[in-house]
N, C-alpha and C. Protein backbone atom coordinates (compact mmCIF):
# COMPACT_ATOMS: atom_id res chain seq x y z
N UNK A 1 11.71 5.52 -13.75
CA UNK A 1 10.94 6.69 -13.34
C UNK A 1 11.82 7.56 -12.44
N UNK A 2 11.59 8.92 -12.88
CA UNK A 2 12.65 9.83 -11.67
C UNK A 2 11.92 10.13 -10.18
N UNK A 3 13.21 10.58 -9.66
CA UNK A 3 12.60 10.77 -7.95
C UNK A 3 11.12 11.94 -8.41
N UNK A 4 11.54 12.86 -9.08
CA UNK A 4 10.45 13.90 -9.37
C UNK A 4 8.66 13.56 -9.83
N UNK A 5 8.95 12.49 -10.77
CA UNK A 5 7.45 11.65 -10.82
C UNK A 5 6.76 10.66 -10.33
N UNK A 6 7.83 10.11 -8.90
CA UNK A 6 7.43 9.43 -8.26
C UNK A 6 6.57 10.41 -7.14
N UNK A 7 7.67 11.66 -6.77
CA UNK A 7 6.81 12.36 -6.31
C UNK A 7 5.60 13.15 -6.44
N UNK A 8 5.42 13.22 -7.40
CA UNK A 8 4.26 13.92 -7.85
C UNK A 8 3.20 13.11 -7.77
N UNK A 9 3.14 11.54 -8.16
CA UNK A 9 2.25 10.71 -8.41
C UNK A 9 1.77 10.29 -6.82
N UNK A 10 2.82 10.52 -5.70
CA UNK A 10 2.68 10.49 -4.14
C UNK A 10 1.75 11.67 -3.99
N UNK A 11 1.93 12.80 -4.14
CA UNK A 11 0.80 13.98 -4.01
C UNK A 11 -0.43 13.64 -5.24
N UNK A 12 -0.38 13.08 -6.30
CA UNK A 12 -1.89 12.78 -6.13
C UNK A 12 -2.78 12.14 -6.06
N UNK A 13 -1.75 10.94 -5.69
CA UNK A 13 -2.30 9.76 -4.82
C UNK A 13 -2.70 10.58 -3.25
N UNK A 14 -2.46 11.18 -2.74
CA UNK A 14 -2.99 11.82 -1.83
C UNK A 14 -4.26 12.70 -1.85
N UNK A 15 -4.09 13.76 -2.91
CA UNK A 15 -5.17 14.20 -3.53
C UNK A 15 -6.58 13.75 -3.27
N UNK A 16 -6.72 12.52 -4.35
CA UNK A 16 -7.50 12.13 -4.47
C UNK A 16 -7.80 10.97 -3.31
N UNK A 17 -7.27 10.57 -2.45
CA UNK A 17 -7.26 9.73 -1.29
C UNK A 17 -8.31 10.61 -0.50
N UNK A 18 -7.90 11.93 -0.20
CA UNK A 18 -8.27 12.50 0.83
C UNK A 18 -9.72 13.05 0.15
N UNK A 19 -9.42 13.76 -0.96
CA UNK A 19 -11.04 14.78 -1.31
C UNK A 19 -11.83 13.80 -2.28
N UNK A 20 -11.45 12.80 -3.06
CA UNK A 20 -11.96 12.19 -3.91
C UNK A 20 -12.84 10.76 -3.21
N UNK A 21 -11.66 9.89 -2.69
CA UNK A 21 -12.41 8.36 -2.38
C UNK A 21 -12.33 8.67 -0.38
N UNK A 22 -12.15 9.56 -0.42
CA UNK A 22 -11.87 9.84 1.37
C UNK A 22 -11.85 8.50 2.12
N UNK A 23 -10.57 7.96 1.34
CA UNK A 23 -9.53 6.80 1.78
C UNK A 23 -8.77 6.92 2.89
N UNK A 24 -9.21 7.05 4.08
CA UNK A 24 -8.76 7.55 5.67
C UNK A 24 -7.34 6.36 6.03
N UNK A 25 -7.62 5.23 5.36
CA UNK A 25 -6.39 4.54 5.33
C UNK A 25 -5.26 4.54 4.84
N UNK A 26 -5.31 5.27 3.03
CA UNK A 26 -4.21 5.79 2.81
C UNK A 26 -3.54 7.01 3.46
N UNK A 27 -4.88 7.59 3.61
CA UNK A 27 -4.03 9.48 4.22
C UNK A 27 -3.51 8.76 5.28
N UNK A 28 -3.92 8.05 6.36
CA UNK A 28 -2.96 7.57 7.54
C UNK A 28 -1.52 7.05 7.25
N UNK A 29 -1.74 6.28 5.84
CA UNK A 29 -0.04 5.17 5.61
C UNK A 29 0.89 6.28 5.03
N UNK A 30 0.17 7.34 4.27
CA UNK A 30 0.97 8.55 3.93
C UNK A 30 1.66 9.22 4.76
N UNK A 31 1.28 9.88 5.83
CA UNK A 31 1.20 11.10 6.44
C UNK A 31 2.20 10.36 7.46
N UNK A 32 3.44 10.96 7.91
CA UNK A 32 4.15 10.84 8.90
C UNK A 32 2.91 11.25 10.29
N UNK A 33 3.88 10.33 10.96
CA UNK A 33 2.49 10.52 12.95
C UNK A 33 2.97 11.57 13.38
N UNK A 34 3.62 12.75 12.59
CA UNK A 34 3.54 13.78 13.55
C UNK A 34 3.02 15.53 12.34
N UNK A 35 2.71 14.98 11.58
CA UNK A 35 2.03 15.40 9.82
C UNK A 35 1.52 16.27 10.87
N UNK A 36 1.53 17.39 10.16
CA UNK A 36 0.57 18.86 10.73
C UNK A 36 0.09 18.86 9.20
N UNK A 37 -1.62 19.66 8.97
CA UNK A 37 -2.43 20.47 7.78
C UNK A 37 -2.54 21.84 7.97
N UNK A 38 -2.00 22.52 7.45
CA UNK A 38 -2.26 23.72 7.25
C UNK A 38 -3.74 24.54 6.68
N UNK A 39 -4.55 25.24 6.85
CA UNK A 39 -5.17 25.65 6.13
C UNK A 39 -6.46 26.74 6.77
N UNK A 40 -6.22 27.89 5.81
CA UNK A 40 -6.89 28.95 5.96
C UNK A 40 -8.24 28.88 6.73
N UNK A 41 -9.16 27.72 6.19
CA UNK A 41 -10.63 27.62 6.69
C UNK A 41 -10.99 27.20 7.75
N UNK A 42 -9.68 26.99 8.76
CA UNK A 42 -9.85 26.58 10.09
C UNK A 42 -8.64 27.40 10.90
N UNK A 43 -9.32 28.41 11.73
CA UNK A 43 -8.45 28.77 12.36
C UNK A 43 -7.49 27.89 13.63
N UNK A 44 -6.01 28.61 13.77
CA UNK A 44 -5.40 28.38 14.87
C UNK A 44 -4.59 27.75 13.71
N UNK A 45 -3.37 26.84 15.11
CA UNK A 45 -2.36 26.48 14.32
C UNK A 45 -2.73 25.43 13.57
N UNK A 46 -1.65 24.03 12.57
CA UNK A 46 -2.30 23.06 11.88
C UNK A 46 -2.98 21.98 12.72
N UNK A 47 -3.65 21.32 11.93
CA UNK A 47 -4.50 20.38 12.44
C UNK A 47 -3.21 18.89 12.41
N UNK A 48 -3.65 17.90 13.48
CA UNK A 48 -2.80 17.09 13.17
C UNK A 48 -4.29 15.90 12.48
N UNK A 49 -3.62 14.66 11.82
CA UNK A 49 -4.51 13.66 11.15
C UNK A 49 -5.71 13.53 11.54
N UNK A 50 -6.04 13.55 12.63
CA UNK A 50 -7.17 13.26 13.25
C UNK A 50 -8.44 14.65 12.99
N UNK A 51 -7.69 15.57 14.01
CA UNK A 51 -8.32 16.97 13.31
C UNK A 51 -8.77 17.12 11.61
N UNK A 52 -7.72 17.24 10.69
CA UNK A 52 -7.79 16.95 9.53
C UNK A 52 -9.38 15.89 8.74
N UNK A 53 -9.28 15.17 9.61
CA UNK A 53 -10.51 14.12 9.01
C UNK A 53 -11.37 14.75 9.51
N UNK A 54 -11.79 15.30 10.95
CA UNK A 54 -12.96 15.27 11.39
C UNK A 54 -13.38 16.68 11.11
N UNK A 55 -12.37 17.73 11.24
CA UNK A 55 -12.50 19.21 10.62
C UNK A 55 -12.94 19.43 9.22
N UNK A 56 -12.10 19.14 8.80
CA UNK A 56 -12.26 18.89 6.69
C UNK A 56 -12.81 18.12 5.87
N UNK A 57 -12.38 17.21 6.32
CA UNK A 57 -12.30 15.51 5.22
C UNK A 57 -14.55 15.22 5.68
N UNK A 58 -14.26 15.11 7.06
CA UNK A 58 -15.59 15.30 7.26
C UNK A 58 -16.58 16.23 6.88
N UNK A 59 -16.35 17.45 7.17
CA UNK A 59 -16.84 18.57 6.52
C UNK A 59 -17.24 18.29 4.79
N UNK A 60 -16.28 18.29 4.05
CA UNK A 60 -16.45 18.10 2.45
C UNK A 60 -17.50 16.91 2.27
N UNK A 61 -16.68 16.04 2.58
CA UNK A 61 -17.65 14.16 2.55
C UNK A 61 -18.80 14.49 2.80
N UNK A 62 -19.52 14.41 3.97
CA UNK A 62 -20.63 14.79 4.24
C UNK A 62 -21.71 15.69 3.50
N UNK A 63 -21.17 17.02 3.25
CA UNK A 63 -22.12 17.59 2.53
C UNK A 63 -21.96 17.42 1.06
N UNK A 64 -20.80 16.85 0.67
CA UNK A 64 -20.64 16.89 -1.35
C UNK A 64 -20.16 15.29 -0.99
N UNK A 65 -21.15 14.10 -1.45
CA UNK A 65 -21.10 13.01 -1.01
C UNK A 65 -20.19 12.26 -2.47
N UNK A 66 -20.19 12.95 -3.28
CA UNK A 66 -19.78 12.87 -4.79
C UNK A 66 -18.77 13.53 -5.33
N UNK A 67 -17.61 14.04 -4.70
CA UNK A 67 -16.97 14.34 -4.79
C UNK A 67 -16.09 13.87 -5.87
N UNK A 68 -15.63 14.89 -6.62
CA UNK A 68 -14.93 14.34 -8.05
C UNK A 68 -14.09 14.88 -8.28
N UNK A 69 -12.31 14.74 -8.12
CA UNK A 69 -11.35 15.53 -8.46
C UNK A 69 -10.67 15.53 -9.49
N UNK A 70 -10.05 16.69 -10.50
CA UNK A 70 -9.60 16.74 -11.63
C UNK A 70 -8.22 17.01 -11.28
N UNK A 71 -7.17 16.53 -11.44
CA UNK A 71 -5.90 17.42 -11.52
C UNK A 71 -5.27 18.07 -12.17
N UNK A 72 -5.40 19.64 -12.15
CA UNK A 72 -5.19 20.53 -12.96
C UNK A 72 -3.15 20.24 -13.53
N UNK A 73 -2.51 20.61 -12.07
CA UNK A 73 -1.05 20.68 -12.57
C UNK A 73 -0.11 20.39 -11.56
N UNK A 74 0.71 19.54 -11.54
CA UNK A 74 1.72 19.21 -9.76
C UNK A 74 3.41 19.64 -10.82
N UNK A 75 3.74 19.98 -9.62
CA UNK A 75 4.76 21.11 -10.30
C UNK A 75 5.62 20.66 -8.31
N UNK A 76 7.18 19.71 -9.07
CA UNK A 76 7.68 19.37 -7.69
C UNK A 76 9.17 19.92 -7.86
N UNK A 77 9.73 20.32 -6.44
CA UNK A 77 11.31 20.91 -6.40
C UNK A 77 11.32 20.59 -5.16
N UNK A 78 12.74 20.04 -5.49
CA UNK A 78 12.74 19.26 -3.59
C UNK A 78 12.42 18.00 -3.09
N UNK A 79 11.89 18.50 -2.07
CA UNK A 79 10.95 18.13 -1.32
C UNK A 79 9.53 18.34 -1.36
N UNK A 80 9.30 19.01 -2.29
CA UNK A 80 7.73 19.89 -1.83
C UNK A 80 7.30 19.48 -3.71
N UNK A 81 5.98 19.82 -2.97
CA UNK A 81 4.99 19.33 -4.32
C UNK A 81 4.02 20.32 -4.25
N UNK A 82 3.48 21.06 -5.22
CA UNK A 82 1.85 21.17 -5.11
C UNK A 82 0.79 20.77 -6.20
N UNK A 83 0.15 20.68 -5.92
CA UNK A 83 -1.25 20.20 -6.79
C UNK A 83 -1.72 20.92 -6.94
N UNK A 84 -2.51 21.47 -7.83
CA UNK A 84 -3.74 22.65 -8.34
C UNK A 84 -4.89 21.45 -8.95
N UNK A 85 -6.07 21.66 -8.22
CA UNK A 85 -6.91 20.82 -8.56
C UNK A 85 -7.90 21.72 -9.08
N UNK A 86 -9.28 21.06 -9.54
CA UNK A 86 -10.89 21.08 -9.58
C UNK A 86 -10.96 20.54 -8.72
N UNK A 87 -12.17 20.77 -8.02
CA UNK A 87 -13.50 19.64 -6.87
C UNK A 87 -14.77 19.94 -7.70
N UNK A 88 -15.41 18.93 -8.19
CA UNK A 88 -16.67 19.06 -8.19
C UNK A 88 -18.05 17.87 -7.04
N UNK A 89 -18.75 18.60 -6.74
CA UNK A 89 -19.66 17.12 -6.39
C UNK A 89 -21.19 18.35 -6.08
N UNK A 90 -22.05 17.80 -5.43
CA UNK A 90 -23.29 17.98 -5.28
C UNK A 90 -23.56 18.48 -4.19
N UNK A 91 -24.24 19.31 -3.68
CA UNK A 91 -24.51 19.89 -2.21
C UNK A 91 -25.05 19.73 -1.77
N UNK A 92 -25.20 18.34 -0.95
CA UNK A 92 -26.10 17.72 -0.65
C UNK A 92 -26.42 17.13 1.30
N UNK A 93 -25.88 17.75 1.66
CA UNK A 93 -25.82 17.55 3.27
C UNK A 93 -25.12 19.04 3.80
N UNK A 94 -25.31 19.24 5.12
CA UNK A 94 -24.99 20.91 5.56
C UNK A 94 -23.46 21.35 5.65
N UNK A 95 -22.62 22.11 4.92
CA UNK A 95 -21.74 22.63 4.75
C UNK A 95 -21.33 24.07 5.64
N UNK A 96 -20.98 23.72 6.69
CA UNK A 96 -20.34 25.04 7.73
C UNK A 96 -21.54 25.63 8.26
N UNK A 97 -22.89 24.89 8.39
CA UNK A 97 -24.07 25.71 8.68
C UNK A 97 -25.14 25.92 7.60
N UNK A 98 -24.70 25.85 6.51
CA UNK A 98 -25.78 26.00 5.23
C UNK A 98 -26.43 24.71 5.10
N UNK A 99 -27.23 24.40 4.89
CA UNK A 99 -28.09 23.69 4.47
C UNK A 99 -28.36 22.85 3.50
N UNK A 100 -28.55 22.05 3.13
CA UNK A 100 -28.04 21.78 1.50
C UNK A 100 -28.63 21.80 0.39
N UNK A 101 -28.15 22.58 -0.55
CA UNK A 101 -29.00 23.68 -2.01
C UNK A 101 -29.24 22.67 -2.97
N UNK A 102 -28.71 21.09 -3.07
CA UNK A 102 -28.57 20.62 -4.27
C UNK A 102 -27.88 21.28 -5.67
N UNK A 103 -27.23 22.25 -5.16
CA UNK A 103 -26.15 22.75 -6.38
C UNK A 103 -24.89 21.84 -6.55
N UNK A 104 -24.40 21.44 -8.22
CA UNK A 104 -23.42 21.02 -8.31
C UNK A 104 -22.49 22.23 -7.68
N UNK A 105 -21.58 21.92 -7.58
CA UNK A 105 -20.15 23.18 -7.50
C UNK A 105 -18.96 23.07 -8.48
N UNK A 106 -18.12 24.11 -8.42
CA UNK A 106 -17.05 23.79 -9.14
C UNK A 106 -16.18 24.81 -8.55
N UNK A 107 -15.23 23.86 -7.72
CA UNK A 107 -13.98 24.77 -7.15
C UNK A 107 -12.48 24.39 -7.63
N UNK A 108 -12.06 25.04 -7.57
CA UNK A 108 -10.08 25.40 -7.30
C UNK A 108 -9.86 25.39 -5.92
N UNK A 109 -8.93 24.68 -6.22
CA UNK A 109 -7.84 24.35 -4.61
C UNK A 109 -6.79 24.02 -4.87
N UNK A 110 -5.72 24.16 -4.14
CA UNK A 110 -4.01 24.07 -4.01
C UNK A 110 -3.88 23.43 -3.12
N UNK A 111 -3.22 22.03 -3.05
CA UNK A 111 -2.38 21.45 -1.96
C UNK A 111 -0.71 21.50 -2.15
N UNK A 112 -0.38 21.93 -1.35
CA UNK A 112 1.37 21.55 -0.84
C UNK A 112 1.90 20.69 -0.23
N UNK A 113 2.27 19.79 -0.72
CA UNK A 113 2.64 18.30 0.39
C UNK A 113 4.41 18.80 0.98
N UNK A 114 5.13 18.85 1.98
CA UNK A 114 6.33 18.66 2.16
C UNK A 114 6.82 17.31 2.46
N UNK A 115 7.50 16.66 1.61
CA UNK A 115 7.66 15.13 1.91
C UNK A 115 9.36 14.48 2.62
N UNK A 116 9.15 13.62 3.28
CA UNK A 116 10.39 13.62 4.34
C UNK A 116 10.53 11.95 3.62
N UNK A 117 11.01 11.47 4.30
CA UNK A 117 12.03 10.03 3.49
C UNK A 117 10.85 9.12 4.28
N UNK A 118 9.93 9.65 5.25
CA UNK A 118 9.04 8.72 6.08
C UNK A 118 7.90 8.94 5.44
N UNK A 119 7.51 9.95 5.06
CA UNK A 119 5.97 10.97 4.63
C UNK A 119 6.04 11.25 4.07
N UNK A 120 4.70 12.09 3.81
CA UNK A 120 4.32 13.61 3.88
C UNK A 120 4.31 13.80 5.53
N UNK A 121 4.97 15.32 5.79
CA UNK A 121 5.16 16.31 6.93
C UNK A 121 4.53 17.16 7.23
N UNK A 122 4.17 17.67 5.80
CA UNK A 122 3.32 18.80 6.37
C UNK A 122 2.72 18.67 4.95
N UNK A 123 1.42 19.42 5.26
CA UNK A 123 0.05 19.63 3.96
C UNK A 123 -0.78 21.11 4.16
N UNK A 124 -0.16 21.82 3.59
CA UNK A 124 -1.24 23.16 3.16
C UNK A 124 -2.16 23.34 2.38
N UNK A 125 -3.10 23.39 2.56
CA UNK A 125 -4.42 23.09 1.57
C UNK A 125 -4.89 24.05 1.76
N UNK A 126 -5.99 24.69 0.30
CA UNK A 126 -6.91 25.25 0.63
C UNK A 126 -7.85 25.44 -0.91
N UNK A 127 -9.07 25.71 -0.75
CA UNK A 127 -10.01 25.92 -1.45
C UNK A 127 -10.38 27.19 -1.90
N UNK A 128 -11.02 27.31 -2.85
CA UNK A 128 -11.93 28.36 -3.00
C UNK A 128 -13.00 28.77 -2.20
N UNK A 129 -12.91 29.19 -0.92
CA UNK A 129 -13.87 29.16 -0.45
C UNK A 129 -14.97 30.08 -0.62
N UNK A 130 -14.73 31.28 -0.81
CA UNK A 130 -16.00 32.02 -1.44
C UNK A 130 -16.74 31.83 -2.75
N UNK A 131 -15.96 31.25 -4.27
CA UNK A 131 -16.57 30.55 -4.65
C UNK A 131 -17.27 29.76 -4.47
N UNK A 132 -17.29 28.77 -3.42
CA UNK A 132 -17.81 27.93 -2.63
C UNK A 132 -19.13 28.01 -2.24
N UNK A 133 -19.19 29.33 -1.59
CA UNK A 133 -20.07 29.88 -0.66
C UNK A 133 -21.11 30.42 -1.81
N UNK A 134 -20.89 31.08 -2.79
CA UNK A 134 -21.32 31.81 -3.51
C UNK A 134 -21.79 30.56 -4.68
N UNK A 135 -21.87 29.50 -4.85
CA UNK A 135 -22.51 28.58 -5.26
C UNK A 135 -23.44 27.73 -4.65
N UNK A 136 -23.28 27.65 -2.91
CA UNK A 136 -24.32 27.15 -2.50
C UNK A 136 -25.25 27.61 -1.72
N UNK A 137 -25.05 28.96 -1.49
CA UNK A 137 -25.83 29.62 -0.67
C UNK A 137 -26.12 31.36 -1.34
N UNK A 138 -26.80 31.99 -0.89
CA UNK A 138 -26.75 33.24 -1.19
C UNK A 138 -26.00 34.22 -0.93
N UNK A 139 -25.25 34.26 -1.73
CA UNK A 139 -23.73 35.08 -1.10
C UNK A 139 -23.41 36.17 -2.29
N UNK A 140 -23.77 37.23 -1.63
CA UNK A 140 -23.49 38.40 -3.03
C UNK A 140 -22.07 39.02 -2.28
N UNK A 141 -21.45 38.50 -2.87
CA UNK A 141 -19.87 39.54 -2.75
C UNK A 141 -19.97 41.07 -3.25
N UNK A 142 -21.08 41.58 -4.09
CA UNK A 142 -21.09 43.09 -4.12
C UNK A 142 -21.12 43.86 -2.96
N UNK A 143 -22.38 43.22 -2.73
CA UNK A 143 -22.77 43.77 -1.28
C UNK A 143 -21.32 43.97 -0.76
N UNK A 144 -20.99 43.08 -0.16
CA UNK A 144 -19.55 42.57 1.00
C UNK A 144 -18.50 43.81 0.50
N UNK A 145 -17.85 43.89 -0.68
CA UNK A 145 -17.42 45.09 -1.20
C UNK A 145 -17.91 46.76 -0.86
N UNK A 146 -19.37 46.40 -1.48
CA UNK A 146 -19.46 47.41 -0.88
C UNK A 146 -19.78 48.20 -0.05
N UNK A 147 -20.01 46.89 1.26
CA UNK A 147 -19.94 47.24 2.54
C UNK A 147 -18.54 47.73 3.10
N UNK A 148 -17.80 47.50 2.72
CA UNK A 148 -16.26 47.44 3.09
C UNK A 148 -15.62 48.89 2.27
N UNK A 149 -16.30 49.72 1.49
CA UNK A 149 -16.03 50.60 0.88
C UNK A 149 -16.92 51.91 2.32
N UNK A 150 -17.50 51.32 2.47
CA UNK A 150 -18.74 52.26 3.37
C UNK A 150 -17.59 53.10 4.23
């Protein structure tokens, strides 16, 4: 097997560790102890492991208890990997304040793993989040447009 599909199979063994079986033991044996997450849906700088679980990993788990990941495509050079996934699961506990709709979902998300000879170093993630929003709650993006046109 080459260094290139070992790596890839490391990002989605991660993948699915983290959004799929939210395996808090692998993301720990993965993730170098000084691993920063990157990602849009939480402001400020990255989250380190801990943040990560209780910000995100918690967040998702909780309200989509069924979480089901597809892997679209991991595409590696380097050091670096990314994943293009699906998420699907059920909306079933409160998500950022919403409530829960019982809508399946179906999102797109990108992870970037940077991997060091110890880890993963760093992880940029992010979701669809207005898709997101706009599946479990009432979210008309016209409006939003064309409020922003006003």
């Amino acid at each position: 097997m080459s260094g290139l599909e070992t790596e890839k199979e490391l990002a989605e063994e991660f993948v699915l560790a983290a959004f799929e079986k939210d395996d808090r033991r692998t993301i720990r044996r993965m993730l170098t102890s000084d691993a920063l997450v990157y990602t849009p849906n939480v402001p400020g700088p990255g989250l380190d492991v801990d943040e990560f679980e209780s910000q995100i990993l918690d967040a998702f788990h909780g309200a989509f208890p069924d979480l089901s990941i597809a892997v679209e495509s991991l595409v590696s050079e380097g050091a670096t990997v990314v994943c293009r996934f699906t998420m699907t699961g059920t909306h079933e506990g409160v998500f950022r304040g919403i409530e829960p709709s019982g809508e399946t979902v179906l999102v797109t998300g990108v992870v970037e793993l940077r991997l060091t000879g110890s880890g993963i170093a760093d992880v940029w993630q992010t979701t669809d989040s207005l898709a997101l929003l706009e599946q479990i709650a009432a979210y008309d993006h016209e409006n939003v447009r064309g409020e922003r046109g006003s």
